[in-house]
C-alpha atoms as a PDB file:
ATOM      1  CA  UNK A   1      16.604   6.413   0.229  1.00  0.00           C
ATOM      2  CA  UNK A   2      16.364   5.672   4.058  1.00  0.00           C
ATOM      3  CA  UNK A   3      18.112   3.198   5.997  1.00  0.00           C
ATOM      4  CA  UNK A   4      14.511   1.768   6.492  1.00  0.00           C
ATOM      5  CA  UNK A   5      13.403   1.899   3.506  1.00  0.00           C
ATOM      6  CA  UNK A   6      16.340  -0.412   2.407  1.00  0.00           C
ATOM      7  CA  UNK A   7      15.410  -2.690   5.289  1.00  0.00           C
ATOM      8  CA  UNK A   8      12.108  -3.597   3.781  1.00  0.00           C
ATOM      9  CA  UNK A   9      12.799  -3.841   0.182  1.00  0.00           C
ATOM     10  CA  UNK A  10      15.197  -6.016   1.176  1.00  0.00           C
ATOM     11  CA  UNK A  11      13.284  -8.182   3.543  1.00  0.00           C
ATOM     12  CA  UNK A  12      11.041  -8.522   0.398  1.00  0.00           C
ATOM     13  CA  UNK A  13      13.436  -8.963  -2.461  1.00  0.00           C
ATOM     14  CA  UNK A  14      15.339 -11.990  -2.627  1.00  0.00           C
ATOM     15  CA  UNK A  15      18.335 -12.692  -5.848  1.00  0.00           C
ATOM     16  CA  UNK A  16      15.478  -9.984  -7.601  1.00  0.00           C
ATOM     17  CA  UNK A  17      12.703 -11.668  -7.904  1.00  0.00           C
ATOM     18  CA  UNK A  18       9.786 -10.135  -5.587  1.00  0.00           C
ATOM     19  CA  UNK A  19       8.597 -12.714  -2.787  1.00  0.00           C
ATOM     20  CA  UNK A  20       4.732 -13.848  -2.726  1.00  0.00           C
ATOM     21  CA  UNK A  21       4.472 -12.069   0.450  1.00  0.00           C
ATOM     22  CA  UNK A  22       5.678  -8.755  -1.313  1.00  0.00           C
ATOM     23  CA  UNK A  23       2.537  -9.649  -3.511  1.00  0.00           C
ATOM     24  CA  UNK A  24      -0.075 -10.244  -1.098  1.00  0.00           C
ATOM     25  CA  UNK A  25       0.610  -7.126   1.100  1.00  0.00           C
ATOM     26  CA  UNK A  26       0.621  -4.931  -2.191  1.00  0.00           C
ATOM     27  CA  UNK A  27      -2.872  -6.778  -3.518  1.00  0.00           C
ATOM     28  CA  UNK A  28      -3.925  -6.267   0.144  1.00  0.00           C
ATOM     29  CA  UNK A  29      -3.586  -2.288   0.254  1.00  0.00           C
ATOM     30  CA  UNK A  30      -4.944  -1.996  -3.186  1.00  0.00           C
ATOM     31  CA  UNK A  31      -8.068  -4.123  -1.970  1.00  0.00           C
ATOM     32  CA  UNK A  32      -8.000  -2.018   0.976  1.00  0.00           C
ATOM     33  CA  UNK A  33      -8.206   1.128  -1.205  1.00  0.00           C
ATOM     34  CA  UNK A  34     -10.996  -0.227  -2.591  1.00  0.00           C
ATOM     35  CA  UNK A  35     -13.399  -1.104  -0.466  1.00  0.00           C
ATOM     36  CA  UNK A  36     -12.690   2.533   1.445  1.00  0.00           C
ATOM     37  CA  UNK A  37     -13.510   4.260  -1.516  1.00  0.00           C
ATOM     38  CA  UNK A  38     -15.874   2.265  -2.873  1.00  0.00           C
ATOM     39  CA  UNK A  39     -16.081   3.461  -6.488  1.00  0.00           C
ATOM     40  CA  UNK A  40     -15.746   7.668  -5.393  1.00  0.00           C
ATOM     41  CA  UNK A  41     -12.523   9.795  -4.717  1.00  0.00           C
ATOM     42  CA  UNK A  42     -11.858  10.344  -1.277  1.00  0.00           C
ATOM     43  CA  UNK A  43      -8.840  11.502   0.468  1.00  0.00           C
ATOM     44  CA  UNK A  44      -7.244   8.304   2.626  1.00  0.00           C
ATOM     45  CA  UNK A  45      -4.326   9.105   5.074  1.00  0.00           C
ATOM     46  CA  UNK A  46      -2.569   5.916   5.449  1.00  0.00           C
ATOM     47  CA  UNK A  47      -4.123   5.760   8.932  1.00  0.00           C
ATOM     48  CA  UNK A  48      -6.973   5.523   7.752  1.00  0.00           C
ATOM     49  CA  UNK A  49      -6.023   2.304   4.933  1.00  0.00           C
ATOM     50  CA  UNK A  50      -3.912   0.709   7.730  1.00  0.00           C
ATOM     51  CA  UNK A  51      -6.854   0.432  10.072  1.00  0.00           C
ATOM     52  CA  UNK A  52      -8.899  -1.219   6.996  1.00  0.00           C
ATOM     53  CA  UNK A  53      -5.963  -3.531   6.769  1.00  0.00           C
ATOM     54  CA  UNK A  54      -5.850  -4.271  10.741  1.00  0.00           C
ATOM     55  CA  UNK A  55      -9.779  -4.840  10.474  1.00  0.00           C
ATOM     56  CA  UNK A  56     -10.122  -7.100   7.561  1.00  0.00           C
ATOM     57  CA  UNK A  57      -6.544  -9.101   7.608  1.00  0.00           C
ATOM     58  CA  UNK A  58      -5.766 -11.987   9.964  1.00  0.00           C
ATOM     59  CA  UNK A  59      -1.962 -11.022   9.969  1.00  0.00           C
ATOM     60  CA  UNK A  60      -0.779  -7.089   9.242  1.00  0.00           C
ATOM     61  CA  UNK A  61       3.142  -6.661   8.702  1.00  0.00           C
ATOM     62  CA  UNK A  62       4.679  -3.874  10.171  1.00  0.00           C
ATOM     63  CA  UNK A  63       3.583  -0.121   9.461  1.00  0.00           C
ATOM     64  CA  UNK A  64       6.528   0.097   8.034  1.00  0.00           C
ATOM     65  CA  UNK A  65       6.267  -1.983   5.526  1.00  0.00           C
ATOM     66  CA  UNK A  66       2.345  -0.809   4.221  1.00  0.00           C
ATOM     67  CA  UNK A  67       3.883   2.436   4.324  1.00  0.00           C
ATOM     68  CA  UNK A  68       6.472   1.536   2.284  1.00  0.00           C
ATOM     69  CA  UNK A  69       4.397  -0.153  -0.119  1.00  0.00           C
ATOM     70  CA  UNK A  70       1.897   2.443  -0.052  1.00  0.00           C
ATOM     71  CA  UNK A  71       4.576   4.916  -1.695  1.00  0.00           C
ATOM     72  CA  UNK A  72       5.951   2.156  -3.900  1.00  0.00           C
ATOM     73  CA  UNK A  73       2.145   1.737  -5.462  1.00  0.00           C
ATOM     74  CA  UNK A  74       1.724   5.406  -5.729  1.00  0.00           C
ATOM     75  CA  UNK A  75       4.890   5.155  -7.720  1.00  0.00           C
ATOM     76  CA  UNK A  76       4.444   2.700 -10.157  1.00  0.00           C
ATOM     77  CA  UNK A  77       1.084   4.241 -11.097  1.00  0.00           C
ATOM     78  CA  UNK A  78      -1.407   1.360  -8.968  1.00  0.00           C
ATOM     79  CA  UNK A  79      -2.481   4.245  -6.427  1.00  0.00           C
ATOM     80  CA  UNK A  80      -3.292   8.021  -7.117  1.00  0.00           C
ATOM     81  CA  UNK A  81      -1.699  10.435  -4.846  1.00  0.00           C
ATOM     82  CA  UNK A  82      -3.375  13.825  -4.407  1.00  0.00           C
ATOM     83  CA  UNK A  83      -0.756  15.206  -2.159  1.00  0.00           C
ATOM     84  CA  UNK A  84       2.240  14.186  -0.410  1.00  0.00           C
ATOM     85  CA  UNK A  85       2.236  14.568   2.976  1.00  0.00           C
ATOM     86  CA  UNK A  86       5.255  17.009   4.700  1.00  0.00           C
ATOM     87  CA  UNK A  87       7.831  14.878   6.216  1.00  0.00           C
ATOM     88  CA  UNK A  88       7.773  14.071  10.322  1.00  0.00           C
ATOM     89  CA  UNK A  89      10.434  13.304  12.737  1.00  0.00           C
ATOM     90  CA  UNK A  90       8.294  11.114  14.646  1.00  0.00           C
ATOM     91  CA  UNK A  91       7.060   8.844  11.422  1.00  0.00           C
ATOM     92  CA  UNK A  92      10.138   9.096   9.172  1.00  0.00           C
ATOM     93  CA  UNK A  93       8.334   7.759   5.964  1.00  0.00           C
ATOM     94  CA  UNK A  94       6.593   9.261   2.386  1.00  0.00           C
ATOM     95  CA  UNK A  95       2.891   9.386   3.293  1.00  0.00           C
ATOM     96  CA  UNK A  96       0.538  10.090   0.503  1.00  0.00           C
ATOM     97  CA  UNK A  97      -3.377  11.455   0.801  1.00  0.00           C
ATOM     98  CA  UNK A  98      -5.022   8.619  -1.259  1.00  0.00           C
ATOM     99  CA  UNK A  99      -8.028   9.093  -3.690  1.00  0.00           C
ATOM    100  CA  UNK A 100      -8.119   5.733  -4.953  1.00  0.00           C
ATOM    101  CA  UNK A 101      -6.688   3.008  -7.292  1.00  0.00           C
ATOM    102  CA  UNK A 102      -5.785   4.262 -10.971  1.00  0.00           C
ATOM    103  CA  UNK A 103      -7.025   2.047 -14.014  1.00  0.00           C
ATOM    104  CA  UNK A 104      -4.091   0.100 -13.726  1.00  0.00           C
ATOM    105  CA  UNK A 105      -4.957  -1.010 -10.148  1.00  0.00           C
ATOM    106  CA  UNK A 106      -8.096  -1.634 -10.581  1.00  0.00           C
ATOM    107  CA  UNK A 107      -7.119  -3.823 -13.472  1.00  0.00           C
ATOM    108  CA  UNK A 108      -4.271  -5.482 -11.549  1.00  0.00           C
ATOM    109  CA  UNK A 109      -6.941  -6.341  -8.877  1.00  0.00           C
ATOM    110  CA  UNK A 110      -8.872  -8.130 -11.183  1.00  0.00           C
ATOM    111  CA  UNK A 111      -6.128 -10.496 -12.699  1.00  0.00           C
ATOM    112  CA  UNK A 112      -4.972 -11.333  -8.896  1.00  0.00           C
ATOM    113  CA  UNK A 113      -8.481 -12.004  -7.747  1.00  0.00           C
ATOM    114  CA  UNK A 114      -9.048  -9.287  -5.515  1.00  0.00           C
ATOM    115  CA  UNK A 115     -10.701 -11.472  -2.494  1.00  0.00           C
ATOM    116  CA  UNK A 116      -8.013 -11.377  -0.328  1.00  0.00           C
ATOM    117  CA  UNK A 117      -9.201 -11.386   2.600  1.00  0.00           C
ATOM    118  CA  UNK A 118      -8.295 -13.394   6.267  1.00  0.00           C
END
């Protein structure tokens, strides 16, 4: 785990219970997903999904943090991952090529209300 990585979980993880705003920016890149995909696989860099996020959200957190939680939902099964990118020196994180929310992210967007929006 990187020094970063650590950084943001723990900006977002207080006595272990997982903030609200640890919620909204992971129901934020799922919705995200969404809408770029809009029912088809694709292949997203998280370029692409943090420009969505920039256009359609009032307030973006750092790319650090949607990158982080970009790799978090690919690994608890919310986002599928066709490939993981090769790491670079000059953006030290996991970056995924996207092709869309699995059943269970759908699904999760549908119990939060997925209209998060501004």
């Amino acid at each position: 785990m990187s020094v970063s990585f650590i950084d943001c979980q723990l900006r977002y993880f207080k006595a272990g219970v997982v903030s609200n705003e640890y919620n909204r920016i992971e129901r934020v890149v799922l919705t995200a997903v969404k809408r770029l995909c809009g029912g088809q696989r694709r292949k997203l860099t998280f370029g692409q999904i943090y420009r969505e996020l920039v256009r359609s959200q009032s307030s973006v957190p750092a790319i650090g943090v949607c990158v982080t939680t970009v790799d978090t939902l690919v690994r608890e099964g919310l986002l599928t991952s066709v490939k993981t990118l090769e790491p670079d020196r000059s953006f030290p994180y996991t970056q995924h090529l996207i092709s869309g929310l699995t059943e269970i992210g759908a699904a999760s967007l549908m119990d939060t209300g997925a209209g998060v929006t501004r």
